[in-house]
Protein backbone atom coordinates (compact mmCIF):
# COMPACT_ATOMS: atom_id res chain seq x y z
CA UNK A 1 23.56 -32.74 36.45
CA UNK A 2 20.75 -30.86 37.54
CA UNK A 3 17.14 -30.91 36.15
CA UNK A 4 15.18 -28.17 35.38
CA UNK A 5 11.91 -29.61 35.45
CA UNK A 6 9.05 -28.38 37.39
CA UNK A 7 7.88 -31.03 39.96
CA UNK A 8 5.60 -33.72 39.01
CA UNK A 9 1.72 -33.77 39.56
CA UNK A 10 0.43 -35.61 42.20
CA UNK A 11 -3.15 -35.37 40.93
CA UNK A 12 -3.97 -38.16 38.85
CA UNK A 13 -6.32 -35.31 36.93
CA UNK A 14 -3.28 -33.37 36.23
CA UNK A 15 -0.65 -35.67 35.46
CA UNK A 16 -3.23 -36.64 33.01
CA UNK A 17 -3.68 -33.50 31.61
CA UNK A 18 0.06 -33.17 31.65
CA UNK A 19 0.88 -36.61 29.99
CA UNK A 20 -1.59 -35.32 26.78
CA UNK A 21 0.47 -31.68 27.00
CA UNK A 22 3.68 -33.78 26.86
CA UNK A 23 1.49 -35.88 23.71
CA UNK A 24 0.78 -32.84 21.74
CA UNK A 25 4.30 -31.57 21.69
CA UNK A 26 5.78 -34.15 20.78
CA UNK A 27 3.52 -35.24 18.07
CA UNK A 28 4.25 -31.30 16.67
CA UNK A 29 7.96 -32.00 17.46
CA UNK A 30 7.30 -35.18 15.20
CA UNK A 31 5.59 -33.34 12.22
CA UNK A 32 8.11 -30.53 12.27
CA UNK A 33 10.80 -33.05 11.81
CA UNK A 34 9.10 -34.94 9.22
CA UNK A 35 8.38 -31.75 7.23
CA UNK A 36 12.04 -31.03 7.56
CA UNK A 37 13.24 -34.59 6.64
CA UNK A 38 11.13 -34.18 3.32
CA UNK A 39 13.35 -32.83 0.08
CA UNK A 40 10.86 -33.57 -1.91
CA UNK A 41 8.19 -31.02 -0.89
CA UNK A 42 10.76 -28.43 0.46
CA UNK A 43 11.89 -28.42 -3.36
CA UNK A 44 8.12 -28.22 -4.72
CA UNK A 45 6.98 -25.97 -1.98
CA UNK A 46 10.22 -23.65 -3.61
CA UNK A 47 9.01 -24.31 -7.01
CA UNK A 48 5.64 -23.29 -6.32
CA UNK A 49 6.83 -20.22 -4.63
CA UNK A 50 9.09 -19.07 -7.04
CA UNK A 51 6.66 -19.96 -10.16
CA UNK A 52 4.30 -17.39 -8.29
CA UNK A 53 7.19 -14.83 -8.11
CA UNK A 54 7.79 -15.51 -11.88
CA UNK A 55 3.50 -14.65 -12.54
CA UNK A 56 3.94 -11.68 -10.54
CA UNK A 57 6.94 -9.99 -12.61
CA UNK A 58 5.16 -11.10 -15.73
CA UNK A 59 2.10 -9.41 -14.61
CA UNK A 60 3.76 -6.13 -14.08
CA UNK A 61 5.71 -6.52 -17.37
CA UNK A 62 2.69 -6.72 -19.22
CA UNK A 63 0.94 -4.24 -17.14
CA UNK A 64 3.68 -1.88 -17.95
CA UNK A 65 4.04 -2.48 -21.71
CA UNK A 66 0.27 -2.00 -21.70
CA UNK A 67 0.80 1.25 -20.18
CA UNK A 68 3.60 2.32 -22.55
CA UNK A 69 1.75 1.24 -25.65
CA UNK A 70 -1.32 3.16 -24.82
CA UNK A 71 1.07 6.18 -24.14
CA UNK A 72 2.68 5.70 -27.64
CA UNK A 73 -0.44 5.36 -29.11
CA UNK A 74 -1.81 8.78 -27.77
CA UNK A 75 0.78 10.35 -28.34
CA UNK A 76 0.64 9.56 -31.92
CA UNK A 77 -2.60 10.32 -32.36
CA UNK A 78 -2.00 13.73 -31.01
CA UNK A 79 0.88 13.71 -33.45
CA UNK A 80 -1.50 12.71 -36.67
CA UNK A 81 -4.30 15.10 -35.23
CA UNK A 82 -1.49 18.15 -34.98
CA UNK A 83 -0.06 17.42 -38.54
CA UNK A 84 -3.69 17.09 -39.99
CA UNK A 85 -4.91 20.68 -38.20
CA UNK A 86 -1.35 21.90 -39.73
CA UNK A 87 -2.03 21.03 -42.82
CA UNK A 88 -3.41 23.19 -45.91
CA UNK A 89 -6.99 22.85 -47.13
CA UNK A 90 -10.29 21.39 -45.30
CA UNK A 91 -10.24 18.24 -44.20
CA UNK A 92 -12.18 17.11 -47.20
CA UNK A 93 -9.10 18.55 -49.43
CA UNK A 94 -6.61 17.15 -47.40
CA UNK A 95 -8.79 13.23 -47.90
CA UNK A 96 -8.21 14.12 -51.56
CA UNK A 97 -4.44 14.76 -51.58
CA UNK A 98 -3.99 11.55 -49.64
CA UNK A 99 -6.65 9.73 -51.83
CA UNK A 100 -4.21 11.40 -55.13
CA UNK A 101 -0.94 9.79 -53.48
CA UNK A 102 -2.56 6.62 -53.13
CA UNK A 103 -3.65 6.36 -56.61
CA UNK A 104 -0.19 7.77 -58.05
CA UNK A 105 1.83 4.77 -55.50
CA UNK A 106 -0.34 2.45 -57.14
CA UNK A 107 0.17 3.71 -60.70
CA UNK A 108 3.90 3.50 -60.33
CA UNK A 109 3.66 -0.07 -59.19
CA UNK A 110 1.73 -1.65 -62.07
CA UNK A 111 3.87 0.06 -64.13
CA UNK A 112 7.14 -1.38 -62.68
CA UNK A 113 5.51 -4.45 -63.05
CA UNK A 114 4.11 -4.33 -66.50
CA UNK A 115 7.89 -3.13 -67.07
CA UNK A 116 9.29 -6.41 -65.76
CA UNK A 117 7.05 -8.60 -67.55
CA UNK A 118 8.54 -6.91 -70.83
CA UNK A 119 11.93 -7.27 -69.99
C-alpha cells in the first residue's frame, strides 16, 4: 500500500505549523460529526425551517385575500355608484325613496309582530 502523503517537514517551524493545520481539521472533522450525530437539533433545525416556510405561505395568503377583497370592494362601489347615477331623480330624491323603503320594511315588521302577539 502506497501513501499519498506529501513528505514530512524537517523544520521544527513547519512541522509546527503543520501539526496545528492537522489540529484544526480535525477539530472541524470533529464538529461536523457531532452536528451529524445530533437528531435532536437536525429535527428542530427542520422544524424551524419548515415553521418559516409555513409564515411565508401564510403571508402571501393573506397578502392575496387582501388584494382580492380590496378588488371586490371597488368593484362594488363602482357597481353602487353606476346603479345610483342610473337611477331616476337627484340624489336627494333617490335618499328619499330609500329613506320610504326603510320606513315601509319597518312598518311591515311591527305589524307581523303586533299580529303574533294577538294570535
Amino acid at each position: 500500500m502506497s501513501s499519498t502523503q506529501p513528505t514530512p517537514p524537517t523544520d521544527r517551524d513547519e512541522l509546527e505549523r503543520d501539526i496545528a493545520q492537522t489540529r484544526e481539521r480535525l477539530a472541524e472533522t470533529a464538529d461536523a460529526l457531532a452536528a451529524k450525530a445530533d437528531v435532536k437539533a437536525q429535527a428542530q433545525a427542520k422544524v424551524d425551517d419548515l415553521k418559516a416556510q409555513a409564515q411565508h405561505k401564510v403571508e402571501d395568503v393573506k397578502a392575496q385575500a387582501q388584494h382580492k377583497v380590496a378588488d371586490v370592494k371597488d368593484r362594488a362601489v363602482s357597481s353602487v355608484h353606476g346603479a345610483s347615477d342610473s337611477a331616476p331623480g337627484t340624489p336627494k330624491q333617490q335618499g328619499g325613496a330609500v329613506l320610504g323603503v326603510v320606513v315601509a320594511a319597518v312598518a311591515v315588521t311591527v305589524w307581523l309582530l303586533l299580529r303574533r302577539k294577538r294570535a
